[in-house]
PDB file of N, CA and C in Angstrom:
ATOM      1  N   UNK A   1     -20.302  16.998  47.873  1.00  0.00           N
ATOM      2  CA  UNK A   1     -20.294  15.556  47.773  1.00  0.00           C
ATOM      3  C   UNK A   1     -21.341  15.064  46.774  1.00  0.00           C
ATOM      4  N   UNK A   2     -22.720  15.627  46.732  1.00  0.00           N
ATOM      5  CA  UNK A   2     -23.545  15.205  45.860  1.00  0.00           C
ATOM      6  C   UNK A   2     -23.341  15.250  44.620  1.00  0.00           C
ATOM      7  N   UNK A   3     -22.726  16.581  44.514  1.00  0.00           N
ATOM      8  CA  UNK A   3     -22.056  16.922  42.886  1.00  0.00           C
ATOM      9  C   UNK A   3     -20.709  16.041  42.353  1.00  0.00           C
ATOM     10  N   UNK A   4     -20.206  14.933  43.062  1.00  0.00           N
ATOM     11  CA  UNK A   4     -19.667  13.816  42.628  1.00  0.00           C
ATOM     12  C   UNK A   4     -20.312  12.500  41.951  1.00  0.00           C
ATOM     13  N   UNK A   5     -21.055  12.115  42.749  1.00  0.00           N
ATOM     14  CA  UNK A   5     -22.047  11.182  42.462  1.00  0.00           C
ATOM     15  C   UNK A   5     -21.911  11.030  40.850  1.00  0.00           C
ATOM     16  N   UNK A   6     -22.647  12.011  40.265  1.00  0.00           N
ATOM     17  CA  UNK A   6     -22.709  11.901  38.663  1.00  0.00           C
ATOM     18  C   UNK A   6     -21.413  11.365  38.280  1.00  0.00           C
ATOM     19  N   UNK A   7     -20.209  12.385  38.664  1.00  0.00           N
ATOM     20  CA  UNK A   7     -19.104  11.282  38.117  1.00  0.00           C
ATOM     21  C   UNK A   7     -18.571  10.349  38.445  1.00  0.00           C
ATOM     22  N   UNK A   8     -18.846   9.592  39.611  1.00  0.00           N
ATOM     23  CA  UNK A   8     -18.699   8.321  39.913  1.00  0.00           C
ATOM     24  C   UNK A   8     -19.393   7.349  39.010  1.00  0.00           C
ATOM     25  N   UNK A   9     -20.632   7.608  38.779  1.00  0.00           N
ATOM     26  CA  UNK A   9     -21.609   6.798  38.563  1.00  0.00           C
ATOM     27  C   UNK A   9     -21.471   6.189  36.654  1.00  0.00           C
ATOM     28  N   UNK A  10     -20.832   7.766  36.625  1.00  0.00           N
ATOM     29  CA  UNK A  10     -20.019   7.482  34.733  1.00  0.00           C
ATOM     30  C   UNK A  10     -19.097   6.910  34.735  1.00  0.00           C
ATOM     31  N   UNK A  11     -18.448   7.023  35.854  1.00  0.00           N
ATOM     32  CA  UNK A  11     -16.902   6.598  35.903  1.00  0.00           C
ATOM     33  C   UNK A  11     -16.870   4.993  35.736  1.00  0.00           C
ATOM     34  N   UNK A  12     -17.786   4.601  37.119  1.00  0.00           N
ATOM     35  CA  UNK A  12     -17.827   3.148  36.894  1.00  0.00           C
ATOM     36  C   UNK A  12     -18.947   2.425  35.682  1.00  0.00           C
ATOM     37  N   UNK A  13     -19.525   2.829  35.212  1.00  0.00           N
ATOM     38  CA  UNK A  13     -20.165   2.572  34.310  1.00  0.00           C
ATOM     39  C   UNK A  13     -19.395   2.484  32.953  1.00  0.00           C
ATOM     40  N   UNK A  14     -18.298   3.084  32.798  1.00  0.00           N
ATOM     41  CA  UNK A  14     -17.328   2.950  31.437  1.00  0.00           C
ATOM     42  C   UNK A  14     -17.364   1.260  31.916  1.00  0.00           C
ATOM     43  N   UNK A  15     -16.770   1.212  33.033  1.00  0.00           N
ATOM     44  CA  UNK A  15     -15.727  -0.594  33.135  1.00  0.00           C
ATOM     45  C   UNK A  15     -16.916  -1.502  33.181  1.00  0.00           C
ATOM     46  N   UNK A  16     -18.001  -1.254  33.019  1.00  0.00           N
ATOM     47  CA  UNK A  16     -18.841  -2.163  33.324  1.00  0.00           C
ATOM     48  C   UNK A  16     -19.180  -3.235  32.393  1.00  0.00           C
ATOM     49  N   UNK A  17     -19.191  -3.018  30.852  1.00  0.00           N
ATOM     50  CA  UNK A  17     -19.310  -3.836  29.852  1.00  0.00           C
ATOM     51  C   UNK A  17     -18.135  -4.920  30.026  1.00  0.00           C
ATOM     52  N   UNK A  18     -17.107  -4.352  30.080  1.00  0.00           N
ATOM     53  CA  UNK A  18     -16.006  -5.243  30.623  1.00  0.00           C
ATOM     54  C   UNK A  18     -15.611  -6.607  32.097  1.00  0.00           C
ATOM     55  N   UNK A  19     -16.259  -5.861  32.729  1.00  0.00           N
ATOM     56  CA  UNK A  19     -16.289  -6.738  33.807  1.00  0.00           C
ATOM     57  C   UNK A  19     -18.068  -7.771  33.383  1.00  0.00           C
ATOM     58  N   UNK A  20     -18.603  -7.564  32.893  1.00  0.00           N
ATOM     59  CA  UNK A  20     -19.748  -8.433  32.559  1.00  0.00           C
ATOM     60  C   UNK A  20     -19.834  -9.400  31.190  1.00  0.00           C
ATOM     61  N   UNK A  21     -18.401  -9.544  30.345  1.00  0.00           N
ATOM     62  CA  UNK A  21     -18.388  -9.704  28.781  1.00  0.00           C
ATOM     63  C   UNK A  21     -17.187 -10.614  29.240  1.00  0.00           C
ATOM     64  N   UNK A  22     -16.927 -11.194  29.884  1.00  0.00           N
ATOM     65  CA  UNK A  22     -15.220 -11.356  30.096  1.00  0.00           C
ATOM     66  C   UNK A  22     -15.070 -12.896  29.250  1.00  0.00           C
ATOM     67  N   UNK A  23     -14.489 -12.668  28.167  1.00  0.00           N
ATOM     68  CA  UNK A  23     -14.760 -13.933  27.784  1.00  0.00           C
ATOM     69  C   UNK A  23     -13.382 -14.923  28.088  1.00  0.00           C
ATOM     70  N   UNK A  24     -13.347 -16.371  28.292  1.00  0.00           N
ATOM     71  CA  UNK A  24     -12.377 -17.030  28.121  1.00  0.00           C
ATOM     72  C   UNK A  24     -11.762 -17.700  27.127  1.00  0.00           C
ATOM     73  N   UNK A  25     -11.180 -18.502  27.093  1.00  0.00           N
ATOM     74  CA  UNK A  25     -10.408 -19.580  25.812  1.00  0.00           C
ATOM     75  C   UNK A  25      -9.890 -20.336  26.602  1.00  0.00           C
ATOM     76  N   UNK A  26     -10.617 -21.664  25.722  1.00  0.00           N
ATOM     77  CA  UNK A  26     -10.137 -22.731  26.109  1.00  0.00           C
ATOM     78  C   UNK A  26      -9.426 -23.428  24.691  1.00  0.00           C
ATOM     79  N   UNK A  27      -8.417 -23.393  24.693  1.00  0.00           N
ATOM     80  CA  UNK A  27      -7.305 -23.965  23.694  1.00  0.00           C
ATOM     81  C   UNK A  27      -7.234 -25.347  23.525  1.00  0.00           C
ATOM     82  N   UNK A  28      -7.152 -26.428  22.487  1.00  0.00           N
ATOM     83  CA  UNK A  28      -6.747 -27.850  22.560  1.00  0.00           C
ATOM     84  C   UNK A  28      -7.413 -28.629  23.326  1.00  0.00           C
ATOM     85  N   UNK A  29      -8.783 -28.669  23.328  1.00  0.00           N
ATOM     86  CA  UNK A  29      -9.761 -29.528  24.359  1.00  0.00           C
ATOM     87  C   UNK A  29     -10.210 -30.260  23.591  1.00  0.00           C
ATOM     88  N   UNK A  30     -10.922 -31.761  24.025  1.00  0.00           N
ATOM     89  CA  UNK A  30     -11.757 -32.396  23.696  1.00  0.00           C
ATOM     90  C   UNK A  30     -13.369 -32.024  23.018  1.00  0.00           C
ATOM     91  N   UNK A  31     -13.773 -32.002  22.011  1.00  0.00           N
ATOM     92  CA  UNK A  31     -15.230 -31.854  21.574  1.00  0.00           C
ATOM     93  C   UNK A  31     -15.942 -32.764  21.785  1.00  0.00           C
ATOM     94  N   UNK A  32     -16.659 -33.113  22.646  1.00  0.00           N
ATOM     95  CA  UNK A  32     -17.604 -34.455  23.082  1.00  0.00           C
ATOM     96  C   UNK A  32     -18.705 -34.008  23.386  1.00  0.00           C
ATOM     97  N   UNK A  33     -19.441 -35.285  22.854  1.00  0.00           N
ATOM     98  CA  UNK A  33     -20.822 -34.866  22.407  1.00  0.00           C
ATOM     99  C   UNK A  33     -21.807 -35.303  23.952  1.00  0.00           C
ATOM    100  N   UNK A  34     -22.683 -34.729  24.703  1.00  0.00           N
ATOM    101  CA  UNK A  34     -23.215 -34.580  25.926  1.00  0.00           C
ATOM    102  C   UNK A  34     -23.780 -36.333  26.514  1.00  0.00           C
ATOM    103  N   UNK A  35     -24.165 -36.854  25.159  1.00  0.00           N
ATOM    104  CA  UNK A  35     -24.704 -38.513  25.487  1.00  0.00           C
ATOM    105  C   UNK A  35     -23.014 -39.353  25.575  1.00  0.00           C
ATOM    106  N   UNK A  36     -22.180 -38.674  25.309  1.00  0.00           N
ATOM    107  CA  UNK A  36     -20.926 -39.631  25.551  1.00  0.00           C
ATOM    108  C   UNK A  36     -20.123 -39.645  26.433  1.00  0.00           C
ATOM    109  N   UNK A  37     -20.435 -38.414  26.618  1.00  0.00           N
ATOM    110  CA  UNK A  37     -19.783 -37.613  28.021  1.00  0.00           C
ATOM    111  C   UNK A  37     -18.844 -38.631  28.998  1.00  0.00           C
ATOM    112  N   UNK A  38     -19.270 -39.376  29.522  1.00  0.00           N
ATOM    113  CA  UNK A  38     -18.923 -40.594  30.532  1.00  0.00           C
ATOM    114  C   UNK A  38     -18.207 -41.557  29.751  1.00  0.00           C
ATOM    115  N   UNK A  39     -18.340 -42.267  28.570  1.00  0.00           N
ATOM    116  CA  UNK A  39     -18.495 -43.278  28.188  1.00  0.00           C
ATOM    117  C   UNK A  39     -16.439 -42.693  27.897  1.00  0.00           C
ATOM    118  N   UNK A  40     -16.641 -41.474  27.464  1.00  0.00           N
ATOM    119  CA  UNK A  40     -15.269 -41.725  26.206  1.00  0.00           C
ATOM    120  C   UNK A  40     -14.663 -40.300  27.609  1.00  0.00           C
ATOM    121  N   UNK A  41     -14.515 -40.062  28.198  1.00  0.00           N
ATOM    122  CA  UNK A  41     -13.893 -39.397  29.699  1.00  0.00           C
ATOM    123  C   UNK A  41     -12.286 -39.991  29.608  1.00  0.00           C
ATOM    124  N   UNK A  42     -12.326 -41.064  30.002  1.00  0.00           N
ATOM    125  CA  UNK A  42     -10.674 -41.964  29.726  1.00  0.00           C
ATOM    126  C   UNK A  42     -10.007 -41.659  28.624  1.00  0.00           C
ATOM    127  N   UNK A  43     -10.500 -42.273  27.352  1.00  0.00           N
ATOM    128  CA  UNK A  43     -10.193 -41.626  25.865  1.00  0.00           C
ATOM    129  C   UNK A  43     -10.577 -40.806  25.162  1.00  0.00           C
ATOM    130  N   UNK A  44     -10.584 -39.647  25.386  1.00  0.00           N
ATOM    131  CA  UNK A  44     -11.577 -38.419  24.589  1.00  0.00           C
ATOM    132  C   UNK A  44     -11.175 -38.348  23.086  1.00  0.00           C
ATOM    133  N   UNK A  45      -9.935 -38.444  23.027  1.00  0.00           N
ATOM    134  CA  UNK A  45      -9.149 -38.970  21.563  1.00  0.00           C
ATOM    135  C   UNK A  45      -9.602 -39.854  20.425  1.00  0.00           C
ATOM    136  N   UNK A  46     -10.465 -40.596  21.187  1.00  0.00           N
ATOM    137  CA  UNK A  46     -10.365 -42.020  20.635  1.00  0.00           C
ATOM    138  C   UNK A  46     -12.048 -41.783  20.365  1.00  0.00           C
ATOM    139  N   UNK A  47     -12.891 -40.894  20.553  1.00  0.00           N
ATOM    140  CA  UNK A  47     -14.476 -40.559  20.372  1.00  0.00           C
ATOM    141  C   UNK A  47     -14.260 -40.680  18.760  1.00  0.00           C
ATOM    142  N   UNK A  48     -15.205 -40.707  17.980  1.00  0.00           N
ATOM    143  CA  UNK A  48     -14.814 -40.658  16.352  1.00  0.00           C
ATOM    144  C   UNK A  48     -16.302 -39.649  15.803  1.00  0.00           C
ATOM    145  N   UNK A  49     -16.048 -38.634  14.790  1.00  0.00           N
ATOM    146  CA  UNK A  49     -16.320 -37.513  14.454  1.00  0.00           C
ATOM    147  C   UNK A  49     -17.551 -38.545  14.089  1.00  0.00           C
ATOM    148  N   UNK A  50     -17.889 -39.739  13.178  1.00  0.00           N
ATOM    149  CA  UNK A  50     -18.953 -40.464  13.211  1.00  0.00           C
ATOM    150  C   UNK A  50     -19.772 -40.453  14.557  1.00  0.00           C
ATOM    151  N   UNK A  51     -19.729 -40.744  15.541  1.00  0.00           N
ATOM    152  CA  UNK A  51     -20.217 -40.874  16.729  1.00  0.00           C
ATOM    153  C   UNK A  51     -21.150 -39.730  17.335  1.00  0.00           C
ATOM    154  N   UNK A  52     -20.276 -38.634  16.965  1.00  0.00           N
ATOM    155  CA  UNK A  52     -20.270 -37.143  17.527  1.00  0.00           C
ATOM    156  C   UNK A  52     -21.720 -36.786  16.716  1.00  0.00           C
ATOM    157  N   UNK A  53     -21.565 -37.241  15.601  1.00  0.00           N
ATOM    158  CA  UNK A  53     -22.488 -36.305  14.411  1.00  0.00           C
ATOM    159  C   UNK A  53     -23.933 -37.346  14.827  1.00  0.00           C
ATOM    160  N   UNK A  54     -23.926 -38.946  15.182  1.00  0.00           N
ATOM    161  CA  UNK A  54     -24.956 -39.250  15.143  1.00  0.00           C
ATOM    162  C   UNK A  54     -25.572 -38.798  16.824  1.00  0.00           C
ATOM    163  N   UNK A  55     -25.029 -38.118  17.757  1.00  0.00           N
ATOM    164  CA  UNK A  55     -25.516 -38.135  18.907  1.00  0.00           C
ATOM    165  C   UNK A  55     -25.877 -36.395  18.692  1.00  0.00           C
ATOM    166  N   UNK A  56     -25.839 -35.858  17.793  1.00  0.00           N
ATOM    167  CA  UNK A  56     -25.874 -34.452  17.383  1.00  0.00           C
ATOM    168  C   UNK A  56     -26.894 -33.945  18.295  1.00  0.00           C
ATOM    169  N   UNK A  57     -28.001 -34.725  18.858  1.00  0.00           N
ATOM    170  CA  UNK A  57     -29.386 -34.418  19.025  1.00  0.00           C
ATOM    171  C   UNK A  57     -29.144 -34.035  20.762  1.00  0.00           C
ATOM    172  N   UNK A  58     -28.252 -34.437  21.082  1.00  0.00           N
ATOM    173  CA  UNK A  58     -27.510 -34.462  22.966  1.00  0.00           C
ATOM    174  C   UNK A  58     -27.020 -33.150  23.376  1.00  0.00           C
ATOM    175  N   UNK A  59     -26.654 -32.776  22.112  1.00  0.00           N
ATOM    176  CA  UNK A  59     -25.625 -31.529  22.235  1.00  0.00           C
ATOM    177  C   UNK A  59     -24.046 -31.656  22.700  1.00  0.00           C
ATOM    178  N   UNK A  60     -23.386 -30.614  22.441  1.00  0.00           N
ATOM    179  CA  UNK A  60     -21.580 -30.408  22.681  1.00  0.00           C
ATOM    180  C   UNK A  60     -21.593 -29.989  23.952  1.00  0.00           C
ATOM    181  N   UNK A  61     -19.935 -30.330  23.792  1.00  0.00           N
ATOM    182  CA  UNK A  61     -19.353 -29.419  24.912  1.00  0.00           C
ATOM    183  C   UNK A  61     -17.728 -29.867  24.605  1.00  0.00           C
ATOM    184  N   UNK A  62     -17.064 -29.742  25.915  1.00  0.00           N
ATOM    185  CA  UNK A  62     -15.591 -29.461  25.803  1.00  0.00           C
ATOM    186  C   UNK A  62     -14.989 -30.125  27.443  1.00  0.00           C
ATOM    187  N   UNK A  63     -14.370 -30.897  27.064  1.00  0.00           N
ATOM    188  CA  UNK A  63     -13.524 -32.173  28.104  1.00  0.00           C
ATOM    189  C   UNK A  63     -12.472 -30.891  28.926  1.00  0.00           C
ATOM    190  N   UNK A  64     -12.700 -30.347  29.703  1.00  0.00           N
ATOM    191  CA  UNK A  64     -11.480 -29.931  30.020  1.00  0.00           C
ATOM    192  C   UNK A  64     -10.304 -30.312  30.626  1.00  0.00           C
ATOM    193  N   UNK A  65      -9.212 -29.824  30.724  1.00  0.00           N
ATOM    194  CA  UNK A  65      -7.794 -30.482  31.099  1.00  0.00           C
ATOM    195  C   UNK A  65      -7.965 -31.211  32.453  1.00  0.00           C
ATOM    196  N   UNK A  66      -8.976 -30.390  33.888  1.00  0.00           N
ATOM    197  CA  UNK A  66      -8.913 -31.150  34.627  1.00  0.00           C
ATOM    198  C   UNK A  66     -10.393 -31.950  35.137  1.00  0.00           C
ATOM    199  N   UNK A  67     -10.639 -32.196  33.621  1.00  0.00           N
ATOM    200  CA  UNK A  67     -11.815 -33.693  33.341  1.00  0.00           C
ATOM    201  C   UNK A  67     -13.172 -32.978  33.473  1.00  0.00           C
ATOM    202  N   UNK A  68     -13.503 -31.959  33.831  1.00  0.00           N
ATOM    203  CA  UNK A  68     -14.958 -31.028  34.104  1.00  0.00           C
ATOM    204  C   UNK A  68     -15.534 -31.285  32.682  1.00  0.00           C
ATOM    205  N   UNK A  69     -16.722 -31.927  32.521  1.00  0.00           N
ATOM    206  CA  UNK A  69     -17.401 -31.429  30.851  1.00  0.00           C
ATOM    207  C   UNK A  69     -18.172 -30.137  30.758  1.00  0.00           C
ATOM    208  N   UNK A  70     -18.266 -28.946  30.434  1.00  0.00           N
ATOM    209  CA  UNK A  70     -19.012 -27.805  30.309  1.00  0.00           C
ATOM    210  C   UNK A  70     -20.064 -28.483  28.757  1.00  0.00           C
ATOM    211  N   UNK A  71     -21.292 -28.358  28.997  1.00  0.00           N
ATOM    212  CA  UNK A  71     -21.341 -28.166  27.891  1.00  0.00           C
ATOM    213  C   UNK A  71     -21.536 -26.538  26.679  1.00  0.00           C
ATOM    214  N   UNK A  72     -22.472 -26.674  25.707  1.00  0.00           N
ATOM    215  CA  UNK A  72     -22.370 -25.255  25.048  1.00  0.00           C
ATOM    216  C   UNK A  72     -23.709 -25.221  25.233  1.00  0.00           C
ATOM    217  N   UNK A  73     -23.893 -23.812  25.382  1.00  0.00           N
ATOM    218  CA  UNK A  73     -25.532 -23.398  24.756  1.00  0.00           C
ATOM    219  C   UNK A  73     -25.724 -23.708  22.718  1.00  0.00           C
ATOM    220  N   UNK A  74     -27.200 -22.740  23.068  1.00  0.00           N
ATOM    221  CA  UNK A  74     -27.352 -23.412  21.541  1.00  0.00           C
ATOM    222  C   UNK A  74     -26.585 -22.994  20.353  1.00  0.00           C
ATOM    223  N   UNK A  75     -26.290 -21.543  20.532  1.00  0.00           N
ATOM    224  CA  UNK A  75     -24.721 -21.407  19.290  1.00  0.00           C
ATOM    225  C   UNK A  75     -23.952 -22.117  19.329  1.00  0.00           C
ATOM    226  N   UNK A  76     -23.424 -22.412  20.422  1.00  0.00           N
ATOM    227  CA  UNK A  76     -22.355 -22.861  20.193  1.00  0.00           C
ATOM    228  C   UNK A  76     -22.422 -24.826  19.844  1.00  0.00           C
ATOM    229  N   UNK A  77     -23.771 -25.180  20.128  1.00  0.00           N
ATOM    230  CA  UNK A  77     -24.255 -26.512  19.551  1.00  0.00           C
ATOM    231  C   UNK A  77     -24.139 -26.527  18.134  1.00  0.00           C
ATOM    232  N   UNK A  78     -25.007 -25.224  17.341  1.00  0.00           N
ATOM    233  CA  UNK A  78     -24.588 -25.412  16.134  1.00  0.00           C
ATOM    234  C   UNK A  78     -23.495 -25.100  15.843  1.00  0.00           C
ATOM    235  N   UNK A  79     -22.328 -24.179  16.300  1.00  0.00           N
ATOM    236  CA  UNK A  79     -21.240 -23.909  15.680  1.00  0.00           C
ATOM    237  C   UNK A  79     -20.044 -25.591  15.680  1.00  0.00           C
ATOM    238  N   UNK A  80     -20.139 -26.205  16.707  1.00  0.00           N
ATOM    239  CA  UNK A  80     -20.075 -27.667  16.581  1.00  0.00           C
ATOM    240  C   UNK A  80     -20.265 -28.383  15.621  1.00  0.00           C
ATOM    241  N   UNK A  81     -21.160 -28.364  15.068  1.00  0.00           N
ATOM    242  CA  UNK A  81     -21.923 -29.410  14.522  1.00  0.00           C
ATOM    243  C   UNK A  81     -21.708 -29.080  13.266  1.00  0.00           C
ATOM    244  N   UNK A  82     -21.734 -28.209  12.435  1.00  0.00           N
ATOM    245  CA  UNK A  82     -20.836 -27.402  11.710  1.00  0.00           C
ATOM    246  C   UNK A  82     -19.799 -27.784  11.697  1.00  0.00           C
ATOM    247  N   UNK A  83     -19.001 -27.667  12.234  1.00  0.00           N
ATOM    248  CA  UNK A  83     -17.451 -27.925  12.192  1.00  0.00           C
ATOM    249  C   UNK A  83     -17.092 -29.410  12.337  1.00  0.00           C
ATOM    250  N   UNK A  84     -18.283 -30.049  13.043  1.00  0.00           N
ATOM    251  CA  UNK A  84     -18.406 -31.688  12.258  1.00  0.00           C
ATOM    252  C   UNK A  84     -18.394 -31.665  10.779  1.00  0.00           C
ATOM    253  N   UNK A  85     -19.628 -31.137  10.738  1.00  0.00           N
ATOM    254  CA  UNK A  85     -20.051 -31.372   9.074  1.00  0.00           C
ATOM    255  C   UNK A  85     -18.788 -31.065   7.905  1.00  0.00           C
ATOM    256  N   UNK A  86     -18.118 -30.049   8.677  1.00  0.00           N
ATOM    257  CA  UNK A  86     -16.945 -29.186   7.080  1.00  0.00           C
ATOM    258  C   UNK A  86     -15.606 -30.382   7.351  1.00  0.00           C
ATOM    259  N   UNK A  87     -15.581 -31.299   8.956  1.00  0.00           N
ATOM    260  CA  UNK A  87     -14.529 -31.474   8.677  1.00  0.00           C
ATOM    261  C   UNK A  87     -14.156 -32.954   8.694  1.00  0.00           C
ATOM    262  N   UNK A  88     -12.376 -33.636   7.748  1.00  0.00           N
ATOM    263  CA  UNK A  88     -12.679 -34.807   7.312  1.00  0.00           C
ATOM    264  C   UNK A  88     -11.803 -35.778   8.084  1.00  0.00           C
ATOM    265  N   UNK A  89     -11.782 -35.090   9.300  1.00  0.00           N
ATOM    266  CA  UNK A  89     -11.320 -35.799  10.648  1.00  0.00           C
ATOM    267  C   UNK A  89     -11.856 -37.023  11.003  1.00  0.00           C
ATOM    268  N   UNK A  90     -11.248 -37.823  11.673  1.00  0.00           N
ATOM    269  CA  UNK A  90     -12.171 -39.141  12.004  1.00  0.00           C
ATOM    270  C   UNK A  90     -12.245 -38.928  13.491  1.00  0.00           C
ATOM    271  N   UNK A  91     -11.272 -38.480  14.144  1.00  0.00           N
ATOM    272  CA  UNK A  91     -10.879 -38.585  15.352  1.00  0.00           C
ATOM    273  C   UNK A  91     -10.282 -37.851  16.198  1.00  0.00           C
ATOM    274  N   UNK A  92      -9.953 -38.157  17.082  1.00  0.00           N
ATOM    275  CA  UNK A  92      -9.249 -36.357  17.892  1.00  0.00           C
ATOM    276  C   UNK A  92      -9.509 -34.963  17.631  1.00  0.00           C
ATOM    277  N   UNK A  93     -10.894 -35.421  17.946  1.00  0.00           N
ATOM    278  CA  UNK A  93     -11.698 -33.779  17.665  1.00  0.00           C
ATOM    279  C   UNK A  93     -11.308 -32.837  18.914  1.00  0.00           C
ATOM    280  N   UNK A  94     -10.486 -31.974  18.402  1.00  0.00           N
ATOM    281  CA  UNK A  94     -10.042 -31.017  19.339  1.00  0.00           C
ATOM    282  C   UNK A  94     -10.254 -29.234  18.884  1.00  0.00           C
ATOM    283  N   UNK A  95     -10.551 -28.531  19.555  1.00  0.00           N
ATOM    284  CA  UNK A  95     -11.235 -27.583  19.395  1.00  0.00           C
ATOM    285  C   UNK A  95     -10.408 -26.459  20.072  1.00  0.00           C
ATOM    286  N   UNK A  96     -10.540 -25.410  19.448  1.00  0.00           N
ATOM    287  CA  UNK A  96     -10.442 -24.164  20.684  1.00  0.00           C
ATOM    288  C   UNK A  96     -11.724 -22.957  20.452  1.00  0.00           C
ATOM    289  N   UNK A  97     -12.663 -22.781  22.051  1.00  0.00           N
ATOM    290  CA  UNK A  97     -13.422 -22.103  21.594  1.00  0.00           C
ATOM    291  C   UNK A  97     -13.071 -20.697  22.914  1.00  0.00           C
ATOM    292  N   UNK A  98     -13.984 -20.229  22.446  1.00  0.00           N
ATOM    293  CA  UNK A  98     -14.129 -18.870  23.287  1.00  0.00           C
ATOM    294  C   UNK A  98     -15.630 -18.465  23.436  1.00  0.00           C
ATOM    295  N   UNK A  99     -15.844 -17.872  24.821  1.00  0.00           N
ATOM    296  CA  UNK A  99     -17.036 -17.632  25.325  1.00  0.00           C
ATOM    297  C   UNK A  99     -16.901 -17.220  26.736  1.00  0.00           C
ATOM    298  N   UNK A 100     -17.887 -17.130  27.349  1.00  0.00           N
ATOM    299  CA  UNK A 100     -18.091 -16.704  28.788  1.00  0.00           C
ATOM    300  C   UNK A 100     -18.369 -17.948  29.117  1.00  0.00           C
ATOM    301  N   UNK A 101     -18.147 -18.028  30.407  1.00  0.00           N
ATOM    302  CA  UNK A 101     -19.189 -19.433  31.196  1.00  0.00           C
ATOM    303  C   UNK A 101     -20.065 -18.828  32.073  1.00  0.00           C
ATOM    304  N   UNK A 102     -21.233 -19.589  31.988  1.00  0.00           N
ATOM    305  CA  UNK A 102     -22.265 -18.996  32.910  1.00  0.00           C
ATOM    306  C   UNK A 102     -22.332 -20.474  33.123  1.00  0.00           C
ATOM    307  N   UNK A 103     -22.186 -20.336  34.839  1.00  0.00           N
ATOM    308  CA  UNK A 103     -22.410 -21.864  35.138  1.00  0.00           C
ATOM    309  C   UNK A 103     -21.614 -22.685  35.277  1.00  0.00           C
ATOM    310  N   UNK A 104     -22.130 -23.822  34.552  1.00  0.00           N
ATOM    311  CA  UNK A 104     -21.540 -25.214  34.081  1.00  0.00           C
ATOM    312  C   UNK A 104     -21.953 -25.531  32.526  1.00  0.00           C
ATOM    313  N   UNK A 105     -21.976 -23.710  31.759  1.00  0.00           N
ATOM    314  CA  UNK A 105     -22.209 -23.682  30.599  1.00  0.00           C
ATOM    315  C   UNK A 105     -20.909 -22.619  29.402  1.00  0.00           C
ATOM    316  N   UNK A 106     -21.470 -22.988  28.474  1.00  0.00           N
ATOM    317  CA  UNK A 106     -20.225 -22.176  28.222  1.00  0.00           C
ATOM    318  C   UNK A 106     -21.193 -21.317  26.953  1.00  0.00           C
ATOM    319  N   UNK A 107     -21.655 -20.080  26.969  1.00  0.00           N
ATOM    320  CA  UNK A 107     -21.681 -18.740  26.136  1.00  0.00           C
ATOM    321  C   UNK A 107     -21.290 -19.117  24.636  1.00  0.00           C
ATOM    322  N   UNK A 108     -20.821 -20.023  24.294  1.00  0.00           N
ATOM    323  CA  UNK A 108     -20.273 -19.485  23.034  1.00  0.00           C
ATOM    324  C   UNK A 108     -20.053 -18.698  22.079  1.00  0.00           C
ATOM    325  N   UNK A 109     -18.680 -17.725  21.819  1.00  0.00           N
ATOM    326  CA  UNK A 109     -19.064 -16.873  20.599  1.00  0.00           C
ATOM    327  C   UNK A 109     -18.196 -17.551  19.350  1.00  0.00           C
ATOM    328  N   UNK A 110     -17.292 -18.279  19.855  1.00  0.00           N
ATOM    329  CA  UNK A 110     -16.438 -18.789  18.487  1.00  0.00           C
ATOM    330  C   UNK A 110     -16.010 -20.171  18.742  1.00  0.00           C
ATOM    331  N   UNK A 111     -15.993 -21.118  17.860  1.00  0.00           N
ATOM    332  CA  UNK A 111     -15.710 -22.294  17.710  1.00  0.00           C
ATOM    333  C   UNK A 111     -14.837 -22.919  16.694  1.00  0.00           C
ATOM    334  N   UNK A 112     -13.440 -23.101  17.176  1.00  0.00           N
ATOM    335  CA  UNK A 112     -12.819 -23.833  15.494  1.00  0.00           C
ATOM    336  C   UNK A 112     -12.302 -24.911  15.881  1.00  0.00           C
ATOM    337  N   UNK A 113     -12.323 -26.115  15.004  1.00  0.00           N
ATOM    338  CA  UNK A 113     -11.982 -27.882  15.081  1.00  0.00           C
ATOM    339  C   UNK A 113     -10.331 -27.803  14.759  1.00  0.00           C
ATOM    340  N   UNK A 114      -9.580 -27.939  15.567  1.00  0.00           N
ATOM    341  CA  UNK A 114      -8.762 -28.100  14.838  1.00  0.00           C
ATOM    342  C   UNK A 114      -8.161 -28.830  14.720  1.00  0.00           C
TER     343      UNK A 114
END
């Protein structure tokens, strides 16, 4: 029995990066900026990429479908803010990002406006 151990211990250790990395996607969400959060909840559509860029200092996040705001850590603040800056949207800032959530946060590893 002892002379198992070792290969148990490899065994589950392969799946382990996996079960601790699990990232999600969230497709076609709202990009709203953390000071607006409340204000634009009803119309997330209707927030304007002007707005977004001057509250830059609040930080992002993402409206989800059933109304929860997550926001981002700090990559994914700048990867936001960024994708303000490149893009010549006025309005219906909608995003799909990917990350883990820890929390009532979201990991960010990728961010695109689309």
């Amino acid at each position: 029995m002892l002379r198992l151990i070792p290969f148990l211990v490899a065994a589950l250790s392969a799946f382990t990066p996996a079960l601790v990395h699990a990232d999600q996607i969230w497709t076609d969400v709202s990009l709203i900026d953390s000071a607006c959060r409340l204000k634009v909840k009803g119309a997330p559509d209707a927030h304007t990429r002007e707005c977004a860029l001057q509250c830059a200092g609040s930080g992002y996040g993402i409206l989800t479908a059933d109304g929860a705001y997550l926001p981002f850590d700090k990559v994914g603040n700048e990867q936001a803010l960024a994708a303000l800056r490149a893009s010549k949207k006025t309005d219906h800032l909608r995003v799909t990002v990917s990350g883990e959530r820890q929390g009532d946060r979201i990991a960010v590893r990728s961010l695109a406006l689309r």
